[in-house]
PDB file of N, CA and C in Angstrom:
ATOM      1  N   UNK A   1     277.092 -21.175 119.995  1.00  0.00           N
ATOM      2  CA  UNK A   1     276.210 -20.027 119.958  1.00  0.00           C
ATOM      3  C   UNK A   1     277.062 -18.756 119.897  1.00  0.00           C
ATOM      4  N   UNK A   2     276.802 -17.723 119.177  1.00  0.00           N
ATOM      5  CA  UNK A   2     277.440 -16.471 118.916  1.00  0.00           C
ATOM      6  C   UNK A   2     276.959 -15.656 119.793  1.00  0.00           C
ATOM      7  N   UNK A   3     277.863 -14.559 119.976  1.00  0.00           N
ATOM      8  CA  UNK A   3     277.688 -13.576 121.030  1.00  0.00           C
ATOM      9  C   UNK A   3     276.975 -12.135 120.162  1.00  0.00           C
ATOM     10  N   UNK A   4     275.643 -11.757 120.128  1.00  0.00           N
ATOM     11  CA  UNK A   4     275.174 -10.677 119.480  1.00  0.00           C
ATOM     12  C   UNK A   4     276.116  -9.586 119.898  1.00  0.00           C
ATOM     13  N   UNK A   5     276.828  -9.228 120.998  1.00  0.00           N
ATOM     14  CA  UNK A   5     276.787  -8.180 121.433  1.00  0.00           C
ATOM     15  C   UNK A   5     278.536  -7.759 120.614  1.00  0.00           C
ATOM     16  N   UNK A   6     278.936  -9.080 121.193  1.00  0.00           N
ATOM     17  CA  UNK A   6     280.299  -9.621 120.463  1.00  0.00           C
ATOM     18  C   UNK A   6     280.315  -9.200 118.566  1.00  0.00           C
ATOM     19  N   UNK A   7     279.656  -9.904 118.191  1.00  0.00           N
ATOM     20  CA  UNK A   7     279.400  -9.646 116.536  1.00  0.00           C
ATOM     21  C   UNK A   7     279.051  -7.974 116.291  1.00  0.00           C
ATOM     22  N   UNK A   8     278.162  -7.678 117.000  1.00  0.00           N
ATOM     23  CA  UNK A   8     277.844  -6.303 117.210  1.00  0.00           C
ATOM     24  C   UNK A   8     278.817  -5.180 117.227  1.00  0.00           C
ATOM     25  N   UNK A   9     280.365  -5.785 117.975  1.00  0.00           N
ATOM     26  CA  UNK A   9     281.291  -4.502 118.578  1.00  0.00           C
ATOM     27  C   UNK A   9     281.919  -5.092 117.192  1.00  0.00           C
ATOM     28  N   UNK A  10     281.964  -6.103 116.805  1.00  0.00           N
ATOM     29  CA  UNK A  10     283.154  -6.452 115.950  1.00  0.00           C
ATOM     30  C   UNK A  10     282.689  -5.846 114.723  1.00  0.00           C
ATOM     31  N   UNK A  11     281.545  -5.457 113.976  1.00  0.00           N
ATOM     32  CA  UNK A  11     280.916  -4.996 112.895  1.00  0.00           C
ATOM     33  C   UNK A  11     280.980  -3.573 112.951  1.00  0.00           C
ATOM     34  N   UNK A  12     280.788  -2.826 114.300  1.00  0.00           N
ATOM     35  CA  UNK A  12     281.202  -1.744 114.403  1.00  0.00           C
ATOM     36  C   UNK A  12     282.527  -1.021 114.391  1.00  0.00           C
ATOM     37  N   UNK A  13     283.285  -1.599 114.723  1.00  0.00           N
ATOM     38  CA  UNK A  13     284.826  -1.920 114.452  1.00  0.00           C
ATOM     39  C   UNK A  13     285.306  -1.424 112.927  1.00  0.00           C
ATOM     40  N   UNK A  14     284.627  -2.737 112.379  1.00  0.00           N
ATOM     41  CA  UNK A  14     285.016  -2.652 111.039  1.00  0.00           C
ATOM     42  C   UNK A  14     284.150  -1.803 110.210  1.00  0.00           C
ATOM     43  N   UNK A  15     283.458  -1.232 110.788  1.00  0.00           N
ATOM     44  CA  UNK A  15     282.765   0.057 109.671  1.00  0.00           C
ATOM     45  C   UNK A  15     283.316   1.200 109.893  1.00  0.00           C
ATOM     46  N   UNK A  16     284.095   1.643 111.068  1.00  0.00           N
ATOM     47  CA  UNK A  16     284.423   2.822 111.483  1.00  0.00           C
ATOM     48  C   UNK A  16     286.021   2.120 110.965  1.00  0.00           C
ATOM     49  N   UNK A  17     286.693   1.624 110.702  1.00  0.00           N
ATOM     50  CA  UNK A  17     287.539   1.352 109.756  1.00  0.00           C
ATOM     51  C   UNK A  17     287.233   2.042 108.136  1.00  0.00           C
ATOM     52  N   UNK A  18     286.260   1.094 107.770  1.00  0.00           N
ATOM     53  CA  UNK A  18     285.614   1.545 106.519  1.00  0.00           C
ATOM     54  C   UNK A  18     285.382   2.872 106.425  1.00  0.00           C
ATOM     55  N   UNK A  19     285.175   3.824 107.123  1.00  0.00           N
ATOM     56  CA  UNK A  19     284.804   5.397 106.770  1.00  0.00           C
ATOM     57  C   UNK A  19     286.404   6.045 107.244  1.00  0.00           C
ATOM     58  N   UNK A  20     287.235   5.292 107.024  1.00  0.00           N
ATOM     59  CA  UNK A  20     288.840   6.049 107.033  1.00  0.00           C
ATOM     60  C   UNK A  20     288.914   7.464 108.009  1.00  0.00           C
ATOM     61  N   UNK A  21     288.126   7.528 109.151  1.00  0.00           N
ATOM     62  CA  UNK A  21     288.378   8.042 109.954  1.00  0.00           C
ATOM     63  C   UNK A  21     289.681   8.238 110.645  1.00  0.00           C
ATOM     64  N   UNK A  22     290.343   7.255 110.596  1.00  0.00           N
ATOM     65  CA  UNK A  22     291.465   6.823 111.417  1.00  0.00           C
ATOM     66  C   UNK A  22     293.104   7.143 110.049  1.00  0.00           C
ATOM     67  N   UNK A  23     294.271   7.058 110.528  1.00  0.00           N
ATOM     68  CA  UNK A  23     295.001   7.034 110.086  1.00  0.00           C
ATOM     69  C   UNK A  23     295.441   5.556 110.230  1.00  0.00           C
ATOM     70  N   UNK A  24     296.725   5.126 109.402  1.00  0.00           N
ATOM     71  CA  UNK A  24     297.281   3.974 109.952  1.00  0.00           C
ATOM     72  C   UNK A  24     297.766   3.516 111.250  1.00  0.00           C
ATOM     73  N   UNK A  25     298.233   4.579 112.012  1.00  0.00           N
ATOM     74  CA  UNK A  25     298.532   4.615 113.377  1.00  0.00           C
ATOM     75  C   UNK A  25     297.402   4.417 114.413  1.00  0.00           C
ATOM     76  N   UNK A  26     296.316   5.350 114.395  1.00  0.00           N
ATOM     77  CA  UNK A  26     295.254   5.620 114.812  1.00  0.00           C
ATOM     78  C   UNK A  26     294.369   3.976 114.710  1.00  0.00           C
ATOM     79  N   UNK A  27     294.345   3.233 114.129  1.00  0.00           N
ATOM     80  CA  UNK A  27     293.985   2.216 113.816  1.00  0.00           C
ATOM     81  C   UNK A  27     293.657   1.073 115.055  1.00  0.00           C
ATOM     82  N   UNK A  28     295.569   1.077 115.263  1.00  0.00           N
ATOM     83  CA  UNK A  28     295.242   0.020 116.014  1.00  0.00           C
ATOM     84  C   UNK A  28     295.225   0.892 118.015  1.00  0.00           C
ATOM     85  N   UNK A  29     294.575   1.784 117.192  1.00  0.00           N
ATOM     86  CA  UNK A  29     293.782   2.520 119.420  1.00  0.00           C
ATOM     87  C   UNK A  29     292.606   2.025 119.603  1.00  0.00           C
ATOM     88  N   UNK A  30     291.719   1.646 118.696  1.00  0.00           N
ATOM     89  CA  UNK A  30     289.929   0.989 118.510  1.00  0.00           C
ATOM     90  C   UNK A  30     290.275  -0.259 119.642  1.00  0.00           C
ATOM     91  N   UNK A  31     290.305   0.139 120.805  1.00  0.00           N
ATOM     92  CA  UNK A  31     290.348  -1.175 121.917  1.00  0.00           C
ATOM     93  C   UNK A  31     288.928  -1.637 122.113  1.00  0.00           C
ATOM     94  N   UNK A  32     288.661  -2.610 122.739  1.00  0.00           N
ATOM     95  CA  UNK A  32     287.675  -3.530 123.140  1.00  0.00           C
ATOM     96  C   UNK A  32     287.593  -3.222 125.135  1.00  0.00           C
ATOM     97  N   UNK A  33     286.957  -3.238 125.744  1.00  0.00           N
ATOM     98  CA  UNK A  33     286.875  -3.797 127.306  1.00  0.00           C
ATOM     99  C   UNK A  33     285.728  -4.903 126.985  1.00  0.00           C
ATOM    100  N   UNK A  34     285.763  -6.288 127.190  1.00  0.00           N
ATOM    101  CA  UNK A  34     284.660  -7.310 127.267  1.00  0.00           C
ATOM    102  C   UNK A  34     284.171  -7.506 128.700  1.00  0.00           C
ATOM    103  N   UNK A  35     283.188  -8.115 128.379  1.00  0.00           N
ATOM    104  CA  UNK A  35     282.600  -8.695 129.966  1.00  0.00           C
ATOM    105  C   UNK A  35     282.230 -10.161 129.400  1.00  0.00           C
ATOM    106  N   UNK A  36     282.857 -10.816 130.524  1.00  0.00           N
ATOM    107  CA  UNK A  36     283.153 -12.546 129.964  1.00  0.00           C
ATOM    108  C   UNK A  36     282.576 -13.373 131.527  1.00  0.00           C
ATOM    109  N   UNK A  37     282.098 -14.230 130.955  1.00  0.00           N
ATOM    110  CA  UNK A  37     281.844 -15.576 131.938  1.00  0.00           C
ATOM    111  C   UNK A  37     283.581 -16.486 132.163  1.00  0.00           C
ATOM    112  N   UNK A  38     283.909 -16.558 133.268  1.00  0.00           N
ATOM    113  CA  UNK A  38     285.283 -17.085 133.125  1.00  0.00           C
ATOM    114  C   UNK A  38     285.257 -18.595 133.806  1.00  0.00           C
ATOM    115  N   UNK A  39     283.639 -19.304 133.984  1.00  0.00           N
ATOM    116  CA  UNK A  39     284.015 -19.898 133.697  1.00  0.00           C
ATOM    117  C   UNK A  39     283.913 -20.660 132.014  1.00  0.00           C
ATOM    118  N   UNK A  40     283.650 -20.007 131.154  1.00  0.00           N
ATOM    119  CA  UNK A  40     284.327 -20.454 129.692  1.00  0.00           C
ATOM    120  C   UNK A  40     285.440 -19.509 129.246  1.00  0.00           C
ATOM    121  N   UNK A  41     286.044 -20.165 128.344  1.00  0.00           N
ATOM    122  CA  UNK A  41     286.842 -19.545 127.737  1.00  0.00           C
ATOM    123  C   UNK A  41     286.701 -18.835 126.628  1.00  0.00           C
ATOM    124  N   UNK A  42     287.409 -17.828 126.408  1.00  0.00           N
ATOM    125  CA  UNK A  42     286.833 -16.826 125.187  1.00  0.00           C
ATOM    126  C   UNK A  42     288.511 -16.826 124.468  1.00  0.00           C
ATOM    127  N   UNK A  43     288.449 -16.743 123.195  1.00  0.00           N
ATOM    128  CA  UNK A  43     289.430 -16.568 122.332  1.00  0.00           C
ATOM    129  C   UNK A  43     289.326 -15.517 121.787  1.00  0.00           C
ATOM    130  N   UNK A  44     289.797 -13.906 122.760  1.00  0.00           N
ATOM    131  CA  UNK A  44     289.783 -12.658 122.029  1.00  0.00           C
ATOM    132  C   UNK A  44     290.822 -12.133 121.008  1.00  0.00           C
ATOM    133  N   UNK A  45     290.405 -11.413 120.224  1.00  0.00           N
ATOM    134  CA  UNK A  45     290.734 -10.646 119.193  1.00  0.00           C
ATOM    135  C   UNK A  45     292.568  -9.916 120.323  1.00  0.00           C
ATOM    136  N   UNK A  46     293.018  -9.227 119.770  1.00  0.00           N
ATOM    137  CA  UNK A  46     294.264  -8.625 120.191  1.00  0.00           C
ATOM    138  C   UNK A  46     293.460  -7.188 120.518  1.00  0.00           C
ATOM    139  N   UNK A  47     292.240  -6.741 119.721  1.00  0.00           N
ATOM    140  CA  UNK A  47     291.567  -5.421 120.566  1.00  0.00           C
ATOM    141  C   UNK A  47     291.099  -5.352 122.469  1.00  0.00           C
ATOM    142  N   UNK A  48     291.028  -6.763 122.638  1.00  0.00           N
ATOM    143  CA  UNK A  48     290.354  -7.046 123.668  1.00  0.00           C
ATOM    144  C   UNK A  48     291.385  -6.378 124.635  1.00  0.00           C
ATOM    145  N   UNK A  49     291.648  -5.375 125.545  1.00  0.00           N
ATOM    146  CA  UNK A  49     292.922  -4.982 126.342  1.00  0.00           C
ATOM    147  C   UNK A  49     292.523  -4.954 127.861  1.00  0.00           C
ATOM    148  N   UNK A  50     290.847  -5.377 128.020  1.00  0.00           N
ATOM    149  CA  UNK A  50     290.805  -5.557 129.618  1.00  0.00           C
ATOM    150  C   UNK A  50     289.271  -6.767 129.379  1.00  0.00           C
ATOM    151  N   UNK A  51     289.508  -7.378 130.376  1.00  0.00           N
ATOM    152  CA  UNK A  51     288.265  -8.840 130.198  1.00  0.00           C
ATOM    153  C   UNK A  51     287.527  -8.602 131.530  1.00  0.00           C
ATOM    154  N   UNK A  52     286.109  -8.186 132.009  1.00  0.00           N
ATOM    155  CA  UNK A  52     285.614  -8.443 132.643  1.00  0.00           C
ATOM    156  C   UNK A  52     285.100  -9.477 133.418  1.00  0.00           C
ATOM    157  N   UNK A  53     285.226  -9.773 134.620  1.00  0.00           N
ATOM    158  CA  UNK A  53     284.726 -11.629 134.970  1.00  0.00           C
ATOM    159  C   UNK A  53     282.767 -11.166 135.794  1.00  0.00           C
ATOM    160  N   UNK A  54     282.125 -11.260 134.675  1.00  0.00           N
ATOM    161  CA  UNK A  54     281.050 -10.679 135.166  1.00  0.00           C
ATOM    162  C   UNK A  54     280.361 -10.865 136.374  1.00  0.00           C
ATOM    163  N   UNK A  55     280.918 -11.505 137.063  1.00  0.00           N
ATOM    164  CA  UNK A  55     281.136 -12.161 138.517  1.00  0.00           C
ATOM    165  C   UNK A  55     281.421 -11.161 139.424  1.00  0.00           C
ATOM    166  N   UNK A  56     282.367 -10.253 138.992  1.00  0.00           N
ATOM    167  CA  UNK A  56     283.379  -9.997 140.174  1.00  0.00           C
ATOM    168  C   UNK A  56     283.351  -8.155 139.784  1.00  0.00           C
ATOM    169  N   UNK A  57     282.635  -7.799 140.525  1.00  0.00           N
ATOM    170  CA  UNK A  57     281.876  -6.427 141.276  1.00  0.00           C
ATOM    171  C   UNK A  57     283.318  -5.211 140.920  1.00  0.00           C
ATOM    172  N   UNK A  58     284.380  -6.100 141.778  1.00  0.00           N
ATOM    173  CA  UNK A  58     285.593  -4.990 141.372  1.00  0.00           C
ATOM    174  C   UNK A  58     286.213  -5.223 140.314  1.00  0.00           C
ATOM    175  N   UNK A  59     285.677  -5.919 138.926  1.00  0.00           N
ATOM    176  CA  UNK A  59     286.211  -5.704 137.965  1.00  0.00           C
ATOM    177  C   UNK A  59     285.890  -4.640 137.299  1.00  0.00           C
ATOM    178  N   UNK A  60     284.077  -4.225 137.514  1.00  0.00           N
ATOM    179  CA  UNK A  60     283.906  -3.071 136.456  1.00  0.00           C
ATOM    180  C   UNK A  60     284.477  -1.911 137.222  1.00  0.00           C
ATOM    181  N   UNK A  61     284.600  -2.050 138.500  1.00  0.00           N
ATOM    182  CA  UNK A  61     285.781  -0.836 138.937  1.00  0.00           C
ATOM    183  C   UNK A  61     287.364  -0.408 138.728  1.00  0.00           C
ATOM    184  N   UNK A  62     287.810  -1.812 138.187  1.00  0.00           N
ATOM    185  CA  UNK A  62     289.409  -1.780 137.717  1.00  0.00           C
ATOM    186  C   UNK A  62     289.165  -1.294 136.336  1.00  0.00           C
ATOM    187  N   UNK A  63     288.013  -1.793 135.471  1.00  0.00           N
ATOM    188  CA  UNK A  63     288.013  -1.731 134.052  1.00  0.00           C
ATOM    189  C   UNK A  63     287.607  -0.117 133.880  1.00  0.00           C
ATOM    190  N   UNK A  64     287.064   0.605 134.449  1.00  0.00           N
ATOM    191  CA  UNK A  64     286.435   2.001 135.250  1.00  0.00           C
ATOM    192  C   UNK A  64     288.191   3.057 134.898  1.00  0.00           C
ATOM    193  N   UNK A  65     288.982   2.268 135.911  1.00  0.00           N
ATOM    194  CA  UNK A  65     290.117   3.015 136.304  1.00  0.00           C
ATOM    195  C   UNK A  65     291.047   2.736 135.170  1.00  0.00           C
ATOM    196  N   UNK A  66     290.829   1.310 134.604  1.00  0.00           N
ATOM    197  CA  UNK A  66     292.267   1.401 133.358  1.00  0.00           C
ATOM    198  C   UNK A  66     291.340   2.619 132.432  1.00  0.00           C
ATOM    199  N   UNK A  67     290.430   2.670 131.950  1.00  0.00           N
ATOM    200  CA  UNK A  67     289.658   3.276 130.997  1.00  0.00           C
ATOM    201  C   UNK A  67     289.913   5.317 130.879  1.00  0.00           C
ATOM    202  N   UNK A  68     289.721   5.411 132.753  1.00  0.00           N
ATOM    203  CA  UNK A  68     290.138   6.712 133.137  1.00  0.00           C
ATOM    204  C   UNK A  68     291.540   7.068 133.130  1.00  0.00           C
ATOM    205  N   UNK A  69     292.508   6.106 133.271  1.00  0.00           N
ATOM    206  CA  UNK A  69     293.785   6.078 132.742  1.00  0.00           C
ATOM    207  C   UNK A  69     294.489   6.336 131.387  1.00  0.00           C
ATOM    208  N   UNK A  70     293.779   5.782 130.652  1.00  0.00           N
ATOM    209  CA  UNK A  70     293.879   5.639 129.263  1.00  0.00           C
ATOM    210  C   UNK A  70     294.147   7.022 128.647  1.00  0.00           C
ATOM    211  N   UNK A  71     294.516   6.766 126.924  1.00  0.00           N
ATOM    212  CA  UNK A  71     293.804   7.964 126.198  1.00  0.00           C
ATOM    213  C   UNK A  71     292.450   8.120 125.440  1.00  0.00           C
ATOM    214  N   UNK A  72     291.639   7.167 126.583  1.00  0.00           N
ATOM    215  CA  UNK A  72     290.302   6.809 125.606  1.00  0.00           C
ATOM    216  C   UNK A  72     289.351   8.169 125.178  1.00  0.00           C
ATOM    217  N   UNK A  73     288.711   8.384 124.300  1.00  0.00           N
ATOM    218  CA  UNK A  73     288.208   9.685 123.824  1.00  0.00           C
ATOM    219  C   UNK A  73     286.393   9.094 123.848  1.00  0.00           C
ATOM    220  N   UNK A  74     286.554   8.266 123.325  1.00  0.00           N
ATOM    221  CA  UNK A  74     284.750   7.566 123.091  1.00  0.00           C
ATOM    222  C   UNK A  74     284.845   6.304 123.830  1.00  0.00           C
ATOM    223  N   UNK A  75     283.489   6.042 124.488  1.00  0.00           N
ATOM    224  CA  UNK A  75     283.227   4.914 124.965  1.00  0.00           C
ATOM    225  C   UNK A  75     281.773   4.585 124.449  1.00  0.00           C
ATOM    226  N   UNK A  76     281.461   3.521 123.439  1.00  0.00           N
ATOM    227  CA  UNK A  76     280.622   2.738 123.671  1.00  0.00           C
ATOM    228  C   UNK A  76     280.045   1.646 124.328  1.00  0.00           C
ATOM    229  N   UNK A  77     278.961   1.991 124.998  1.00  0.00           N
ATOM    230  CA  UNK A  77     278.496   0.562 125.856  1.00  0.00           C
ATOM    231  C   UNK A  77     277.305   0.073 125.438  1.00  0.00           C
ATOM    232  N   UNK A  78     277.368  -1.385 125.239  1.00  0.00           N
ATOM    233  CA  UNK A  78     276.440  -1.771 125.059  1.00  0.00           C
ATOM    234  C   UNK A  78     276.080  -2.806 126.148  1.00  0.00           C
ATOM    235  N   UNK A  79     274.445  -3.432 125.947  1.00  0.00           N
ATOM    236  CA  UNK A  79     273.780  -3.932 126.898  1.00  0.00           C
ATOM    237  C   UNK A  79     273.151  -4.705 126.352  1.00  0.00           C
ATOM    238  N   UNK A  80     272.869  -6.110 126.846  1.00  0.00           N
ATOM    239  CA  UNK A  80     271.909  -7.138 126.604  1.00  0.00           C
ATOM    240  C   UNK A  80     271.662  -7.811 127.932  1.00  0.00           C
ATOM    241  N   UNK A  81     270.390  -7.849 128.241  1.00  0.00           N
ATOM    242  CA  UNK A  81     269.847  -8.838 129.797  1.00  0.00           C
ATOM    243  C   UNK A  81     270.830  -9.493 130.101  1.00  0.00           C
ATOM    244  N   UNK A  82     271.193  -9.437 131.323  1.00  0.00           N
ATOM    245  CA  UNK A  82     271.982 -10.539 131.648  1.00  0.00           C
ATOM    246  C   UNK A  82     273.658 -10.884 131.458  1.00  0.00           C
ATOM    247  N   UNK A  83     273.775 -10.270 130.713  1.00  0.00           N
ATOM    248  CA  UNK A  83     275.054  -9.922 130.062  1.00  0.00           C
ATOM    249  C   UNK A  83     276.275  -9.239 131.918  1.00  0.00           C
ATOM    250  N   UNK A  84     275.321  -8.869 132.637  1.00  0.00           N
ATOM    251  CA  UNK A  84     276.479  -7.908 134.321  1.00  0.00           C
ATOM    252  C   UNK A  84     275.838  -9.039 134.840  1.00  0.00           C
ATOM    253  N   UNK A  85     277.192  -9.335 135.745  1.00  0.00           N
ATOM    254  CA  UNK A  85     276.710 -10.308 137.148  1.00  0.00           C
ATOM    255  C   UNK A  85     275.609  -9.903 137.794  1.00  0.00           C
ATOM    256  N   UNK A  86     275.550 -10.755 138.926  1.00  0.00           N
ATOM    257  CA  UNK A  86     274.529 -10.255 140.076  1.00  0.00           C
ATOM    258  C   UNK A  86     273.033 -10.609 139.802  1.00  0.00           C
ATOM    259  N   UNK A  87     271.993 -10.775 140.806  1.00  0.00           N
ATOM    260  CA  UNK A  87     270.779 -10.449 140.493  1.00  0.00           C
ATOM    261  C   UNK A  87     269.732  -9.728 139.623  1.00  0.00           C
ATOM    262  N   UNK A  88     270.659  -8.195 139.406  1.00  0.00           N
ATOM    263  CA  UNK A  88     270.280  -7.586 138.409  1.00  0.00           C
ATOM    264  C   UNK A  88     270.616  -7.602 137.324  1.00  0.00           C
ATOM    265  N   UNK A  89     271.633  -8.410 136.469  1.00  0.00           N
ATOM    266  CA  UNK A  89     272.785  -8.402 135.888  1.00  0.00           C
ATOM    267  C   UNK A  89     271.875  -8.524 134.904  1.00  0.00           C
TER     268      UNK A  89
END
């Protein structure tokens, strides 16, 4: 089964490629943060630079702090039910 949300970042990816926004350098900064079930395994892309264990409460707080660390300029988030740990997730 495919990941909509997954196919989703990866299509967006490659369109904002397509409108040559970016330089050659600039290129490879388009990072990923995922949110993953650990217990499966995921075979990410080299964009992927932090993996969420949607389990674990202080990950979206580490992923929070690498992000505020960063030189990130845009953040897209997306959402599908179920997709965040927890009860409400």
């Amino acid at each position: 089964m495919e990941c909509g949300v997954g196919i989703f970042t990866y299509d967006l990816i490659c369109a904002l490629l397509e409108l040559e926004l970016f330089n050659n350098s600039e290129k490879d900064k388009i990072q990923v943060v995922a949110v993953s079930n650990k217990e499966e395994y995921y075979s990410y892309d080299e964009r992927v630079v932090f993996d969420i264990n949607k389990q674990n409460f202080k990950d979206y707080h580490k992923a929070a702090d690498f992000l505020n660390k960063s030189e990130t300029e845009v953040i897209c988030v997306q959402h599908e039910y179920g997709i965040f740990g927890g009860k409400d997730g």
